[in-house]
Every structure is written in C-alpha cells, then in structure tokens.
PDB file of N, CA and C in Angstrom:
ATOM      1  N   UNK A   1      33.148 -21.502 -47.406  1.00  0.00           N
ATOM      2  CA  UNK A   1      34.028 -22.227 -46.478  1.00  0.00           C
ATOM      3  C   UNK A   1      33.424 -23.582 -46.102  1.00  0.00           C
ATOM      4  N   UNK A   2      31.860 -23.738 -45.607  1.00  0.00           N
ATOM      5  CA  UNK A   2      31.531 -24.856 -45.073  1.00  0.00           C
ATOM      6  C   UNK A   2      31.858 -25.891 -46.528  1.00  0.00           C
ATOM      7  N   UNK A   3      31.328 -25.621 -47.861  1.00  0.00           N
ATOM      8  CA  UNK A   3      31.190 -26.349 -48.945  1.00  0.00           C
ATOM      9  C   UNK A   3      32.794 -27.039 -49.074  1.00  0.00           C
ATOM     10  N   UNK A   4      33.663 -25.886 -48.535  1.00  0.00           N
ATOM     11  CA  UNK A   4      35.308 -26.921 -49.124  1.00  0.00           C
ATOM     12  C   UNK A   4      35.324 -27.612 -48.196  1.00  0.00           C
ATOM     13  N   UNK A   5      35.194 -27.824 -46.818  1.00  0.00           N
ATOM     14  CA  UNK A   5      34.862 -28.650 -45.922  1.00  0.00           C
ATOM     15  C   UNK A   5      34.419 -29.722 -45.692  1.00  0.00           C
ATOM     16  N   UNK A   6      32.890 -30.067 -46.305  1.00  0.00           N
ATOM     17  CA  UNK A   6      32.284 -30.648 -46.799  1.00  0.00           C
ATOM     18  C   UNK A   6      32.830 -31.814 -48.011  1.00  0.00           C
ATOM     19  N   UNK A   7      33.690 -30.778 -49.074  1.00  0.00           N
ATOM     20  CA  UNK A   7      34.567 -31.464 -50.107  1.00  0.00           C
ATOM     21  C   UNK A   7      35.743 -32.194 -49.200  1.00  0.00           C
ATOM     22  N   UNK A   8      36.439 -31.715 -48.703  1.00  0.00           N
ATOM     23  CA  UNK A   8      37.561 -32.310 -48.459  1.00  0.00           C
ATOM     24  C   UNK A   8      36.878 -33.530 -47.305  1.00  0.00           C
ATOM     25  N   UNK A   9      35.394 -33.410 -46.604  1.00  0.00           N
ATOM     26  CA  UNK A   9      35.472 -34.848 -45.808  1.00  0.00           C
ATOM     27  C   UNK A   9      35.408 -35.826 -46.686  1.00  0.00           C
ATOM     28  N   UNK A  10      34.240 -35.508 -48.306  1.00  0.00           N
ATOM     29  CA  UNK A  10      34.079 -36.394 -49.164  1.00  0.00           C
ATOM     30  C   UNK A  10      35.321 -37.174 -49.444  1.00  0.00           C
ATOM     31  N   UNK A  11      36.214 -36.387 -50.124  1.00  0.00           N
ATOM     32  CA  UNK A  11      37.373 -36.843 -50.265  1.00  0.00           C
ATOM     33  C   UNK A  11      37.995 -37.668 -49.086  1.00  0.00           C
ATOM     34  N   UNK A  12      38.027 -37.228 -48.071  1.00  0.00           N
ATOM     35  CA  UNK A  12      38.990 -38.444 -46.602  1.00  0.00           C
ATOM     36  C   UNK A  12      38.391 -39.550 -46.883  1.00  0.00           C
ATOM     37  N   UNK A  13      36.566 -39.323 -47.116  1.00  0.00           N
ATOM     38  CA  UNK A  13      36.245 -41.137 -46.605  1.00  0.00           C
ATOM     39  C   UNK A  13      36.207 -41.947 -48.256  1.00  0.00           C
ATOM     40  N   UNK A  14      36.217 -41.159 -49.177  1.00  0.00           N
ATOM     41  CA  UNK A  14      36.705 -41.769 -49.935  1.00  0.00           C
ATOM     42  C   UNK A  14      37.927 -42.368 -50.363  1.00  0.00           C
ATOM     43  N   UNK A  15      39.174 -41.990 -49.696  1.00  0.00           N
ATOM     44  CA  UNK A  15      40.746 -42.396 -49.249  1.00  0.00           C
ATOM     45  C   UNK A  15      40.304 -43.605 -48.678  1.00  0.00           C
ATOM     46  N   UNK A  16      39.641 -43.359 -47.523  1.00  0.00           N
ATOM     47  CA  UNK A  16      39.602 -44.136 -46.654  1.00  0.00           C
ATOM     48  C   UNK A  16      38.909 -45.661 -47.069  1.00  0.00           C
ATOM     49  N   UNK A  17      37.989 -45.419 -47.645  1.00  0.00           N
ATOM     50  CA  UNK A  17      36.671 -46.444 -48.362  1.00  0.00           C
ATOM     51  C   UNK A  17      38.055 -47.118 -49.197  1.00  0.00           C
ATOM     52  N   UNK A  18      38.443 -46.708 -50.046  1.00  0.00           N
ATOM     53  CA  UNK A  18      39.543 -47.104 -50.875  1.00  0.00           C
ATOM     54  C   UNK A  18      40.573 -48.104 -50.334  1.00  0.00           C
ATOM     55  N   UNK A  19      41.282 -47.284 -48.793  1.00  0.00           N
ATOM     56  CA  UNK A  19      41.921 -48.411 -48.314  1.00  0.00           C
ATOM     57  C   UNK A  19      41.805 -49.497 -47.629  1.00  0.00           C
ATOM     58  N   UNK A  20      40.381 -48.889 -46.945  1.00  0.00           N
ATOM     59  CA  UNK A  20      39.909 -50.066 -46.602  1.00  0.00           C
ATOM     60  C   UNK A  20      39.706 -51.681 -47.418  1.00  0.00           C
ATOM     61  N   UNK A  21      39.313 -51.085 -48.947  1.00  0.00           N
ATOM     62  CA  UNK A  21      39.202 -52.203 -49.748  1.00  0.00           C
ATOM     63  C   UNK A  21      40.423 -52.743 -50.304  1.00  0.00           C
ATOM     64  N   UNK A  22      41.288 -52.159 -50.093  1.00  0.00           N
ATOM     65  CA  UNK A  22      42.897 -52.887 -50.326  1.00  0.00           C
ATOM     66  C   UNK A  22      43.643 -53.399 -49.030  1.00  0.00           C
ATOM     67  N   UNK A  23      43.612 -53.439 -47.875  1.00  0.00           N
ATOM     68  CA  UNK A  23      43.363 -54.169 -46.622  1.00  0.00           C
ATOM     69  C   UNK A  23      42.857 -54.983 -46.998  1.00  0.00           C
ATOM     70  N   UNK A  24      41.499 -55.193 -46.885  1.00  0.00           N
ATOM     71  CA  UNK A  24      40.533 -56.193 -46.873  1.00  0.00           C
ATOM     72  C   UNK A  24      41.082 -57.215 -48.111  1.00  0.00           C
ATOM     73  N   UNK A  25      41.326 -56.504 -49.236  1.00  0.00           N
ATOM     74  CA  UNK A  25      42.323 -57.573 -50.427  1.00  0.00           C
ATOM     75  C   UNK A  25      43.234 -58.076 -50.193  1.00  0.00           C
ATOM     76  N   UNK A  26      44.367 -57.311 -49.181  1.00  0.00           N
ATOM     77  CA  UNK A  26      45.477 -57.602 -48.941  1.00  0.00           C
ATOM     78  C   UNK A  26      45.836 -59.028 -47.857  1.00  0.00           C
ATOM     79  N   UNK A  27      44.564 -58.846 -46.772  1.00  0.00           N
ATOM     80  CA  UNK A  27      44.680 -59.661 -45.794  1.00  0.00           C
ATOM     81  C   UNK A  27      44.020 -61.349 -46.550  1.00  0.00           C
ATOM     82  N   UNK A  28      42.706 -61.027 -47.418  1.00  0.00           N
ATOM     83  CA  UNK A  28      42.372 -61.994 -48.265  1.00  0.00           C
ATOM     84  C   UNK A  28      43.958 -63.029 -48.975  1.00  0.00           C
ATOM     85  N   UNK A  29      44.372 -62.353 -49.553  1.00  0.00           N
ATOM     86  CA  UNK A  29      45.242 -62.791 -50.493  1.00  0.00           C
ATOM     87  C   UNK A  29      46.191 -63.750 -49.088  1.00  0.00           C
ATOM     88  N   UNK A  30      47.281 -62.858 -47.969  1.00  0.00           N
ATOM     89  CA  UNK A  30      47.464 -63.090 -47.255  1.00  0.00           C
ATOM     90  C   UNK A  30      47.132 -64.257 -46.412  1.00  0.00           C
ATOM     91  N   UNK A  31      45.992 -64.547 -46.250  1.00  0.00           N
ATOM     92  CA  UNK A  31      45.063 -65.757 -46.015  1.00  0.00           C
ATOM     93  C   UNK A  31      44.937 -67.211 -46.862  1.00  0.00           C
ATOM     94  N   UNK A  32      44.877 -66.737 -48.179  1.00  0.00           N
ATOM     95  CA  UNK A  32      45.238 -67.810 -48.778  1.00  0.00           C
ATOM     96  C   UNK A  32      46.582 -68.273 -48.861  1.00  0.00           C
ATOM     97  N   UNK A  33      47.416 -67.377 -48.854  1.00  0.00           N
ATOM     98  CA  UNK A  33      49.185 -68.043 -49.520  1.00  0.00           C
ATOM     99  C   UNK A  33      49.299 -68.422 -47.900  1.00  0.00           C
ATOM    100  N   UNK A  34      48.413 -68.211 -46.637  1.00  0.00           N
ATOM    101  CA  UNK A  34      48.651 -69.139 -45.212  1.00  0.00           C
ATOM    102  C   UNK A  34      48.141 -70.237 -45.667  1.00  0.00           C
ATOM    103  N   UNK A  35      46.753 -70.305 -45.835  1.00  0.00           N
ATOM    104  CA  UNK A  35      46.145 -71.626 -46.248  1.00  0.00           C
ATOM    105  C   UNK A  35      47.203 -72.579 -47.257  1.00  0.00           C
ATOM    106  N   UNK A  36      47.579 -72.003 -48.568  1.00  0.00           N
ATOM    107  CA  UNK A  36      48.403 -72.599 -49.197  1.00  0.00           C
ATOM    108  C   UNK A  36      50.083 -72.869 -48.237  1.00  0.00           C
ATOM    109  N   UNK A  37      50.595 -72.608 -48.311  1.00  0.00           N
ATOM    110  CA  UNK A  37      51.580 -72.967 -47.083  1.00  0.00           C
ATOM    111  C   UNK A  37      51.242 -74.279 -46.172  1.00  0.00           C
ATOM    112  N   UNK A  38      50.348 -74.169 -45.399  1.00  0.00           N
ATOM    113  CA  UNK A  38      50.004 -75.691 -44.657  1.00  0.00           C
ATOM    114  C   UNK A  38      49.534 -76.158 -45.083  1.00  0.00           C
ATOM    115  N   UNK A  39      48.989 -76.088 -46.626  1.00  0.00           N
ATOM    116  CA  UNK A  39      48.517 -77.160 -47.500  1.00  0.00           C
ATOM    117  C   UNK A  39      49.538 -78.044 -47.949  1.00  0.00           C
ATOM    118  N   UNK A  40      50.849 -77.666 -48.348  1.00  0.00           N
ATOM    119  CA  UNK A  40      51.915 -77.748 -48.583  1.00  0.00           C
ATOM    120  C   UNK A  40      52.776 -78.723 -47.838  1.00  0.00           C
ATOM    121  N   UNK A  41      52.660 -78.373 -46.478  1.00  0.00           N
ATOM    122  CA  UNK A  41      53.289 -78.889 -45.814  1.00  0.00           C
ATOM    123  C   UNK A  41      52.531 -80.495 -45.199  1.00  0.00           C
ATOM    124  N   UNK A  42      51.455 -80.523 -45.240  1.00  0.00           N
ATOM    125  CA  UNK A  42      50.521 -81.306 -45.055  1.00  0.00           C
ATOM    126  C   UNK A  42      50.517 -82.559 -46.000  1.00  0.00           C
ATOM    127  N   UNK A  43      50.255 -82.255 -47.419  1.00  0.00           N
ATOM    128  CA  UNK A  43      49.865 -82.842 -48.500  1.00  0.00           C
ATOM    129  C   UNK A  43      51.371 -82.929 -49.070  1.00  0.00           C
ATOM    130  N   UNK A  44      52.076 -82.279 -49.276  1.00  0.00           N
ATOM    131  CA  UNK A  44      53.745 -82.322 -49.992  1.00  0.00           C
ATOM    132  C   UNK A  44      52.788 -81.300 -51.411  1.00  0.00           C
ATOM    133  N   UNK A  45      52.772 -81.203 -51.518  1.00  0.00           N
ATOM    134  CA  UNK A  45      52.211 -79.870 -52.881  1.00  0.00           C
ATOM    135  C   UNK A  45      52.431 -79.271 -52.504  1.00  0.00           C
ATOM    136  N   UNK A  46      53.071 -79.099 -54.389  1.00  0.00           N
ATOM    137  CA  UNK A  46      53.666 -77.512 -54.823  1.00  0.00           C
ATOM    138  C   UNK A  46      52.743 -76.374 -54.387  1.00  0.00           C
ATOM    139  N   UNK A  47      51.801 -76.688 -55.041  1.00  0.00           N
ATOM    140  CA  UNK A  47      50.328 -75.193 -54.807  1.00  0.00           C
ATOM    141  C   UNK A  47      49.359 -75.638 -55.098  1.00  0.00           C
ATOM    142  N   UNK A  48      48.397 -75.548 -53.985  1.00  0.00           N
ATOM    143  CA  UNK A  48      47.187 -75.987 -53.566  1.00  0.00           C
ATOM    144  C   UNK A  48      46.167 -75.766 -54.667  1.00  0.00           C
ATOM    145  N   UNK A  49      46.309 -74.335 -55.849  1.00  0.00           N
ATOM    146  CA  UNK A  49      45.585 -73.921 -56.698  1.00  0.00           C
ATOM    147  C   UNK A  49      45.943 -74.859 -57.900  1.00  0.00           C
ATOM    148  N   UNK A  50      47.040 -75.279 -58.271  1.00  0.00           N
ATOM    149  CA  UNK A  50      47.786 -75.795 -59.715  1.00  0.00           C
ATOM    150  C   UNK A  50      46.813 -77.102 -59.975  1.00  0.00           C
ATOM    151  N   UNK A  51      47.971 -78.074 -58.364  1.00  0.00           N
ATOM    152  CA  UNK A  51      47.644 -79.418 -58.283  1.00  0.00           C
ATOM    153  C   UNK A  51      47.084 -80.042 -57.983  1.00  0.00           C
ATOM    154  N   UNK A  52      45.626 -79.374 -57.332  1.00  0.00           N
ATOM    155  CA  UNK A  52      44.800 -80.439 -56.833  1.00  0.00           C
ATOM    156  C   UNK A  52      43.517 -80.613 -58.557  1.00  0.00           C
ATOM    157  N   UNK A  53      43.371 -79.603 -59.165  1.00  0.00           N
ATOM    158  CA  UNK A  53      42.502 -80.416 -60.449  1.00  0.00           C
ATOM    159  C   UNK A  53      43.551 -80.730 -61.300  1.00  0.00           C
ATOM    160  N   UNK A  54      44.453 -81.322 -61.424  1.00  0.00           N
ATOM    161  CA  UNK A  54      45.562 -82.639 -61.724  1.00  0.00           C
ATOM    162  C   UNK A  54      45.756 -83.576 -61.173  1.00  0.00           C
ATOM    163  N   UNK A  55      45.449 -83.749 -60.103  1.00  0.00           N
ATOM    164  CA  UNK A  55      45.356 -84.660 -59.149  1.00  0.00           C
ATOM    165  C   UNK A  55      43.949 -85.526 -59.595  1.00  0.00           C
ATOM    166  N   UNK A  56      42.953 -84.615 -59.185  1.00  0.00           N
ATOM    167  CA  UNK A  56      41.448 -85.294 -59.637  1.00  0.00           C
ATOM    168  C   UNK A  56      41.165 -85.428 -60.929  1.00  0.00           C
ATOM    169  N   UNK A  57      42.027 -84.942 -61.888  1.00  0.00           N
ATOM    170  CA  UNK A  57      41.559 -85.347 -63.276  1.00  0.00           C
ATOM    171  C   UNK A  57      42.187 -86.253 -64.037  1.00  0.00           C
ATOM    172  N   UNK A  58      43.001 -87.059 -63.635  1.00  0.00           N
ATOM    173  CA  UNK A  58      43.684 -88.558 -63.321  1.00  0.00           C
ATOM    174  C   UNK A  58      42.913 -89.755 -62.985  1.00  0.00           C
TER     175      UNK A  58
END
C-alpha cells in the first residue's frame, strides 16, 4: 500500500513539474507577442522578429 502511494505522488509532481513547464512557456511566448504588439505600434512594424534584421541589413 505505502509503495502505490509513494507511486502515485511520483506521478502528481511529475504532472505537475510538466505543467509547470508549459505555463512558464506559455506566459514566455505570451510576453513576447505583448512585447511585439507595442513594438508595432511604436515603430509601425509588421513583426518585431521579421523586420528589424531587414531593416539593419540595408
């Protein structure tokens, strides 16, 4: 009994470890397409990733 116990906490914090790291991706990503957005609005660019080494390689 204690051993399936034991198994099944392994298993929660491994769920857990897991979502934590897709949060943490999710809010990342999230963060940038903010950053990109008032880059946008700021500068008039399409996307902050495309056009700025087109810009400098001119």
């Amino acid at each position: 009994m204690n051993d399936l116990n034991l198994c099944s906490v392994k298993i929660m914090a491994a769920f857990f470890k897991q979502g934590l790291l897709y949060l943490t991706i999710g809010l990342i990503v999230l963060f940038f397409q903010q950053l990109d957005a008032q880059f946008q609005q700021k500068t008039g660019y399409k996307n902050l990733f495309e056009d700025v080494p087109e810009h400098f390689g001119q």
